[in-house]
N, C-alpha and C. Protein backbone atom coordinates (compact mmCIF):
# COMPACT_ATOMS: atom_id res chain seq x y z
N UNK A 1 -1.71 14.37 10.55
CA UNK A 1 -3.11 14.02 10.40
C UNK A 1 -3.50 13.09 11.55
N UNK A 2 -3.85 13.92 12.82
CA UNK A 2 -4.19 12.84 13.67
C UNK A 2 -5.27 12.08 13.85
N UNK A 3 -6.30 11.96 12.40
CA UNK A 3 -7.36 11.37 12.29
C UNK A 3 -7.26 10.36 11.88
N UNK A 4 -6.30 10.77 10.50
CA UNK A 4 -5.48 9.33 9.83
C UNK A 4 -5.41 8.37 10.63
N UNK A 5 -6.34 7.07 9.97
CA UNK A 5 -5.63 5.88 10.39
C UNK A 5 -4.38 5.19 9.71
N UNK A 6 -4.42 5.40 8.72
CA UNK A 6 -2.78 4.86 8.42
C UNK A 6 -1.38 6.02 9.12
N UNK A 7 -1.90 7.02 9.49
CA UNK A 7 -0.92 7.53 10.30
C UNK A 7 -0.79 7.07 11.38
N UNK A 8 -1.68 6.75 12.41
CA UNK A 8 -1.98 6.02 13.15
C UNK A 8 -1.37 4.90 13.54
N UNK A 9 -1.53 4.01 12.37
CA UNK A 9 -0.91 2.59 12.36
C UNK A 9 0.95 2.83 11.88
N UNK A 10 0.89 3.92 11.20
CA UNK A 10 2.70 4.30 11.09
C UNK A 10 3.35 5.03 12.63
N UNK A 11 2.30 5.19 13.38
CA UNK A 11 3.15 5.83 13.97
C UNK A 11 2.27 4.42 15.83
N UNK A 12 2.34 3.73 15.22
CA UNK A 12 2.35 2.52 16.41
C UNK A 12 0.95 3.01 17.43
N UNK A 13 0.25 3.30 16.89
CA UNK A 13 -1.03 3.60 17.90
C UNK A 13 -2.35 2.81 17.71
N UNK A 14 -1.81 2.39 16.65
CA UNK A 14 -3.35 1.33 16.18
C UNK A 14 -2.11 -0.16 15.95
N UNK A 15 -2.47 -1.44 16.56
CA UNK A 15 -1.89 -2.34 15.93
C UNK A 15 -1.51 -2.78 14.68
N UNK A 16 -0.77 -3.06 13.59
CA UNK A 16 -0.67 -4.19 13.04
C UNK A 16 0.13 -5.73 12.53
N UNK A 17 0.36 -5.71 11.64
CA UNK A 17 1.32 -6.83 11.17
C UNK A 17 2.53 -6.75 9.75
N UNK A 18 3.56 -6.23 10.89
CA UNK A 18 3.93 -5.59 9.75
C UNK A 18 5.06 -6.21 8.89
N UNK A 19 5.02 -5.93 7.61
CA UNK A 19 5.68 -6.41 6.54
C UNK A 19 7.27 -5.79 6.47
N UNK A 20 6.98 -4.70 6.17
CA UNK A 20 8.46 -3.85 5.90
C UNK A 20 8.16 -2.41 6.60
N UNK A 21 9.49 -1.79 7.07
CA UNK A 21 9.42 -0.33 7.40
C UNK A 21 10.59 0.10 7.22
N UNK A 22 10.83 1.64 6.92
CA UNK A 22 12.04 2.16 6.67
C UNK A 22 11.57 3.84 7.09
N UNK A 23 12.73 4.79 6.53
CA UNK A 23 12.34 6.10 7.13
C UNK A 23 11.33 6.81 6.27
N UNK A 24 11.02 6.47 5.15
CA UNK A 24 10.03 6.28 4.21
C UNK A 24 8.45 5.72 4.04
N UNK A 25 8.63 4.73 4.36
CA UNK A 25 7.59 3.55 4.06
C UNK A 25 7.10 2.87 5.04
N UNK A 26 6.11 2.54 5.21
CA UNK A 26 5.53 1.23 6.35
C UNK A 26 4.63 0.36 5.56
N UNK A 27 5.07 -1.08 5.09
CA UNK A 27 3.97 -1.86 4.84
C UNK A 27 4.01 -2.71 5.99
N UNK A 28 2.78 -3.54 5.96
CA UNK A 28 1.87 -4.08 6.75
C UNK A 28 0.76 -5.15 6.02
N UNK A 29 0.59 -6.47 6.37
CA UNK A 29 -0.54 -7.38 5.94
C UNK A 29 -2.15 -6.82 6.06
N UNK A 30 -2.88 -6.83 4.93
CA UNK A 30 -3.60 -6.08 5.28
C UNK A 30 -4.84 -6.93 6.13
N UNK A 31 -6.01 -6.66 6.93
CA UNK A 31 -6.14 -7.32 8.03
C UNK A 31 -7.45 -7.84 7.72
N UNK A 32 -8.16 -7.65 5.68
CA UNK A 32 -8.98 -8.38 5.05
C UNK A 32 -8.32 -9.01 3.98
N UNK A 33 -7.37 -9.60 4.05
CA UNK A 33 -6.74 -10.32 2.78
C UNK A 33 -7.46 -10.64 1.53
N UNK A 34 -7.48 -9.98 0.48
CA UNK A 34 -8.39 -10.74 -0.63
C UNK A 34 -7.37 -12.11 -1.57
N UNK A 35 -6.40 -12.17 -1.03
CA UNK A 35 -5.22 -13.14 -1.45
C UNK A 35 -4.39 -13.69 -0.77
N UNK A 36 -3.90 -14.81 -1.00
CA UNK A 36 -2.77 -15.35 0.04
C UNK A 36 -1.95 -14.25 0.25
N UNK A 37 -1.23 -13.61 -0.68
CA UNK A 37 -0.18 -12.36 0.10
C UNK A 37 -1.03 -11.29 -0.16
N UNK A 38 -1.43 -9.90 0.56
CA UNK A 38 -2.08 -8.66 0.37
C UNK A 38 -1.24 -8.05 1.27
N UNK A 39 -0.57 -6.97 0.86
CA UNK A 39 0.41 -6.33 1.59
C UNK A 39 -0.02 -4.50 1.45
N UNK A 40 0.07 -3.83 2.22
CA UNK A 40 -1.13 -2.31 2.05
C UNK A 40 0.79 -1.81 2.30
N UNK A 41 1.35 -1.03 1.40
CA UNK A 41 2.22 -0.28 1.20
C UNK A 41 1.95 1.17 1.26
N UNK A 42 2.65 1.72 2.50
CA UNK A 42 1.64 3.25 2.92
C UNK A 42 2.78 4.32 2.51
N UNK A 43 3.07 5.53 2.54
CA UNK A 43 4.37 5.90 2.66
C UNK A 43 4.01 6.57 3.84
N UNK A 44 5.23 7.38 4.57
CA UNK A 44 5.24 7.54 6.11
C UNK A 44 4.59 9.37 6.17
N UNK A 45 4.78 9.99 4.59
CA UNK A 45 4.35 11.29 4.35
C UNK A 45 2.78 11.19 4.18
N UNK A 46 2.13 12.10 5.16
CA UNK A 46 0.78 11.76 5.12
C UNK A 46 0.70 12.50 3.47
N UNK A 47 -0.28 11.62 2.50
CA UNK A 47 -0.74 12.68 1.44
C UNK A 47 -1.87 11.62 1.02
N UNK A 48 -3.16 12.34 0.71
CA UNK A 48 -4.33 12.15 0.72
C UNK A 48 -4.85 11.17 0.04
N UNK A 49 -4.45 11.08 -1.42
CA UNK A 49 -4.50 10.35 -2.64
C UNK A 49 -3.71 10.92 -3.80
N UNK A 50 -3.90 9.89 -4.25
CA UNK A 50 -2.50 10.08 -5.73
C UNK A 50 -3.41 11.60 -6.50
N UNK A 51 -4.50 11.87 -6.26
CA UNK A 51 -4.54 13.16 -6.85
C UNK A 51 -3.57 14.35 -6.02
N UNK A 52 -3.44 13.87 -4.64
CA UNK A 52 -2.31 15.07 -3.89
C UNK A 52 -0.93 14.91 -4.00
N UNK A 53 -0.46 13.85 -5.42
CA UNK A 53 0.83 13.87 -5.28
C UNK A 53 1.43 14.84 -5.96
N UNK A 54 2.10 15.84 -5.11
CA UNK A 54 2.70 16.92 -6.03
C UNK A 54 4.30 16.50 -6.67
N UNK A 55 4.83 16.89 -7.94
CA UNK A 55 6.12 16.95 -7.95
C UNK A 55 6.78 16.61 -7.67
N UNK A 56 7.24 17.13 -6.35
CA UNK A 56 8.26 16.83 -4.87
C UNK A 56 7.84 15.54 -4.68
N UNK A 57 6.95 14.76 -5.13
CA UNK A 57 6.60 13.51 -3.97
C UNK A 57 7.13 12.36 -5.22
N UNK A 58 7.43 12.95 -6.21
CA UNK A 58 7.79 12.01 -7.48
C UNK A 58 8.87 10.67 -6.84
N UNK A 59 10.14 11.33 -6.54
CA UNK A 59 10.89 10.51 -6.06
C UNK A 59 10.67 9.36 -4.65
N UNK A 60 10.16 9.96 -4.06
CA UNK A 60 9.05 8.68 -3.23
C UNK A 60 8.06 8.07 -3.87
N UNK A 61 7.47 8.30 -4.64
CA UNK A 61 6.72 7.38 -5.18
C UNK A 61 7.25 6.56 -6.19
N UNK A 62 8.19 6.87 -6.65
CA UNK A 62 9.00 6.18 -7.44
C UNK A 62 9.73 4.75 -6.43
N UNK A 63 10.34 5.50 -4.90
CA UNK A 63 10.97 4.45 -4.13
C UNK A 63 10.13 3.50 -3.72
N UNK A 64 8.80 3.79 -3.57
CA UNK A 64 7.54 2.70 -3.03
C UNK A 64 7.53 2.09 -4.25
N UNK A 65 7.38 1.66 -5.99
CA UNK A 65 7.31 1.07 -6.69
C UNK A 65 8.43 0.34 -6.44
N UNK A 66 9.45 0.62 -6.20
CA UNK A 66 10.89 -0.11 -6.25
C UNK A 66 10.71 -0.99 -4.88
N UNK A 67 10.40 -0.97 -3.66
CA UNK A 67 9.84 -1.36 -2.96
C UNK A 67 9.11 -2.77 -2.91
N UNK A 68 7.72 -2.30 -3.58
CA UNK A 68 6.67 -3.20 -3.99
C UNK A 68 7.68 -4.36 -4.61
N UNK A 69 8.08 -3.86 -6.08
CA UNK A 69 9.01 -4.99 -6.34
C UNK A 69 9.70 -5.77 -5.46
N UNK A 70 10.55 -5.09 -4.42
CA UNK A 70 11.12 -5.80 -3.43
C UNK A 70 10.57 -6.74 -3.03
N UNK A 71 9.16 -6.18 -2.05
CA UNK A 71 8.44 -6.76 -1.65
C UNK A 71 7.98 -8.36 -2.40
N UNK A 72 7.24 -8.29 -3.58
CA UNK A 72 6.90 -8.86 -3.91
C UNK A 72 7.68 -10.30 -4.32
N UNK A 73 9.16 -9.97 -4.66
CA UNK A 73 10.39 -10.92 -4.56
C UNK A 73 10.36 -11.86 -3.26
N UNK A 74 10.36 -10.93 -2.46
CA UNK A 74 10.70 -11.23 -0.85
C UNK A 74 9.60 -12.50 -0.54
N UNK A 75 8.41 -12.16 -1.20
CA UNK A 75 7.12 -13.02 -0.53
C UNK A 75 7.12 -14.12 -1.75
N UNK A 76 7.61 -14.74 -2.58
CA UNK A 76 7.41 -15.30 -3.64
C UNK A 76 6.92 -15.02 -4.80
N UNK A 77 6.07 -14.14 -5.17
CA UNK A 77 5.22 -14.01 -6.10
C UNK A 77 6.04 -13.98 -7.86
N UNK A 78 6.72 -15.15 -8.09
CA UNK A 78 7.50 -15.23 -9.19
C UNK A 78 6.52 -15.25 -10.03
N UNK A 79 5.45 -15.58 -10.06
CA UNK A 79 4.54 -16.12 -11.26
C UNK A 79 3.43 -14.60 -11.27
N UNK A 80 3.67 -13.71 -10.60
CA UNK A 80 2.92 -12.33 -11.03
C UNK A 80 2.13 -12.16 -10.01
N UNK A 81 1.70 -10.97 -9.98
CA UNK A 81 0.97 -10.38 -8.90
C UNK A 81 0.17 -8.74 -9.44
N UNK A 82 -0.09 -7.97 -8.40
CA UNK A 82 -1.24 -7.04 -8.95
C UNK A 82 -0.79 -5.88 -7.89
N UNK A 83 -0.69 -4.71 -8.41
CA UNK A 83 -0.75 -3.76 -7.46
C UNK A 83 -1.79 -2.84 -7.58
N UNK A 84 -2.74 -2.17 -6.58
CA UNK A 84 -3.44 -1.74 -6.82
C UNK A 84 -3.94 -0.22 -5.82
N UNK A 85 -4.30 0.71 -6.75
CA UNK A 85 -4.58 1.69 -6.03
C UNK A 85 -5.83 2.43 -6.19
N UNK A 86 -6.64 2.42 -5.04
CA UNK A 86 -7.74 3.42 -5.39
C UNK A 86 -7.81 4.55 -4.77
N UNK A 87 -8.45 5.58 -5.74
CA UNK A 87 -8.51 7.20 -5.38
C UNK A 87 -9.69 7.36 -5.95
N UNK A 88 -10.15 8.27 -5.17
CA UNK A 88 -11.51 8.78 -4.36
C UNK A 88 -12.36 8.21 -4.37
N UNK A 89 -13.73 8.73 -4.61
CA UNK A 89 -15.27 8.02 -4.07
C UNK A 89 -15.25 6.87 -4.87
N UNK A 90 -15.18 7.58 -6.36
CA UNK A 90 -15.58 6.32 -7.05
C UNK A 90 -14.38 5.27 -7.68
N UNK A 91 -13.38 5.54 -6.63
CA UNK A 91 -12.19 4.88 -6.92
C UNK A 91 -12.36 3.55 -5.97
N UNK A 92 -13.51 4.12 -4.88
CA UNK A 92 -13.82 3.00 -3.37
C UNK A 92 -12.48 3.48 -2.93
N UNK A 93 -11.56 4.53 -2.75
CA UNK A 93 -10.46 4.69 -1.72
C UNK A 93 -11.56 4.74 -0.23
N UNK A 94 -10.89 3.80 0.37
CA UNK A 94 -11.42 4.24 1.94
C UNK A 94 -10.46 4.86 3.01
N UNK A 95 -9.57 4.57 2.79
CA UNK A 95 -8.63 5.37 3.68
C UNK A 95 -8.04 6.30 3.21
N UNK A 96 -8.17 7.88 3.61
CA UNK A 96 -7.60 9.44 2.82
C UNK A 96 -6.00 9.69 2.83
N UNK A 97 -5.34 8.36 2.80
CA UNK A 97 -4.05 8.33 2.75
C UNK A 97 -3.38 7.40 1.48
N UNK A 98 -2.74 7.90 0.85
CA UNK A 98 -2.64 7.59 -0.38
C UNK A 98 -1.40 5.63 -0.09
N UNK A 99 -1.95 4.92 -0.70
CA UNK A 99 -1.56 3.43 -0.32
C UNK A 99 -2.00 2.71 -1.65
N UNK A 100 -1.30 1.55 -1.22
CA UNK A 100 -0.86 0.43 -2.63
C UNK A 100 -1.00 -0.85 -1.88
N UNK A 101 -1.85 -1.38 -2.59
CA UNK A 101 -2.44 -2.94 -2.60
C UNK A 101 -1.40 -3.79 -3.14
N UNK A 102 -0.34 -4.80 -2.36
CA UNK A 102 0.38 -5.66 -3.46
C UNK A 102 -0.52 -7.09 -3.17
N UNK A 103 -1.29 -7.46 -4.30
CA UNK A 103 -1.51 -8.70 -3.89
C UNK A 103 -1.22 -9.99 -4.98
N UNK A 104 -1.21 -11.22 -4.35
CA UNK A 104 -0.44 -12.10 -5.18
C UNK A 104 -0.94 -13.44 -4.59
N UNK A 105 0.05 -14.77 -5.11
CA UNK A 105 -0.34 -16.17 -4.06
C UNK A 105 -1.19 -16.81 -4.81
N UNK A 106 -1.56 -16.14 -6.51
CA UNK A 106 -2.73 -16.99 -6.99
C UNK A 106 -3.25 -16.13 -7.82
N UNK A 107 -4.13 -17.06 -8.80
CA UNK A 107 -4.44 -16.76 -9.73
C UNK A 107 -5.38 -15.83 -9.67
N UNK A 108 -5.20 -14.17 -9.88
CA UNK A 108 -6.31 -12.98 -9.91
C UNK A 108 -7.17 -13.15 -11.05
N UNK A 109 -8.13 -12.80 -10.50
CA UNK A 109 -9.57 -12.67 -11.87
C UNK A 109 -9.25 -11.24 -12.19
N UNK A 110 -9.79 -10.73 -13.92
CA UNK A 110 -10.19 -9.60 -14.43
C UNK A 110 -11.29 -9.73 -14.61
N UNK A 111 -12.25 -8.60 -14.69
CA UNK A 111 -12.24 -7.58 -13.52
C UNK A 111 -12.48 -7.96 -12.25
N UNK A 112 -11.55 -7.37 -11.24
CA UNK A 112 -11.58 -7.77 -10.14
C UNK A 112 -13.07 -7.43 -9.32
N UNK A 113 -13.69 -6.66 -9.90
CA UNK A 113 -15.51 -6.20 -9.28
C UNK A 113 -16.15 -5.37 -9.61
């Protein structure tokens, strides 16, 4: 998807700041923080939104939850945190690549908007 910007940014053509990468996964700080930690967890397989996750993609999406956890260890967030994903229009997904919000560092409001 050479339109993709999170392909883009996985494959080093757009800057960012990055958190974790593997042959899998690329997270990265995301570059509007709505929290002290906001971490955008992408996987490296372009797929559109969690409505395009077929089957086959089970076991990666399973390794990005295991991940996140990682993640979220790694950065402190002992006292809880939020992961978050939106899909499609009225999900507000803005980027057509399916990604995970870890954010943490403080006390989240319900509903978030």
């Amino acid at each position: 998807m050479s339109e993709c910007l999170f392909c883009k940014i996985i494959n080093k053509e757009i800057p960012s700041d990055p958190v974790y990468e593997d042959d899998l996964i690329f997270a990265f700080n995301d570059i509007n923080p709505q929290a002290p930690v906001h971490i955008l967890i992408v996987p490296k397989k372009h797929i559109g939104s969690l409505d395009d996750v077929q089957g086959t993609d089970a076991e990666l999406m399973g390794y990005m939850m295991l991940k996140i956890k990682d993640m979220a260890e790694k950065h402190g967030l002992t006292k809880g945190y939020r992961v978050v994903n939106n899909c499609g229009e009225d999900g507000l997904q803005s980027v057509q690549h399916v990604h995970f919000h870890l954010l943490g560092g403080r006390k989240l409001l319900w509903p978030p908007g």
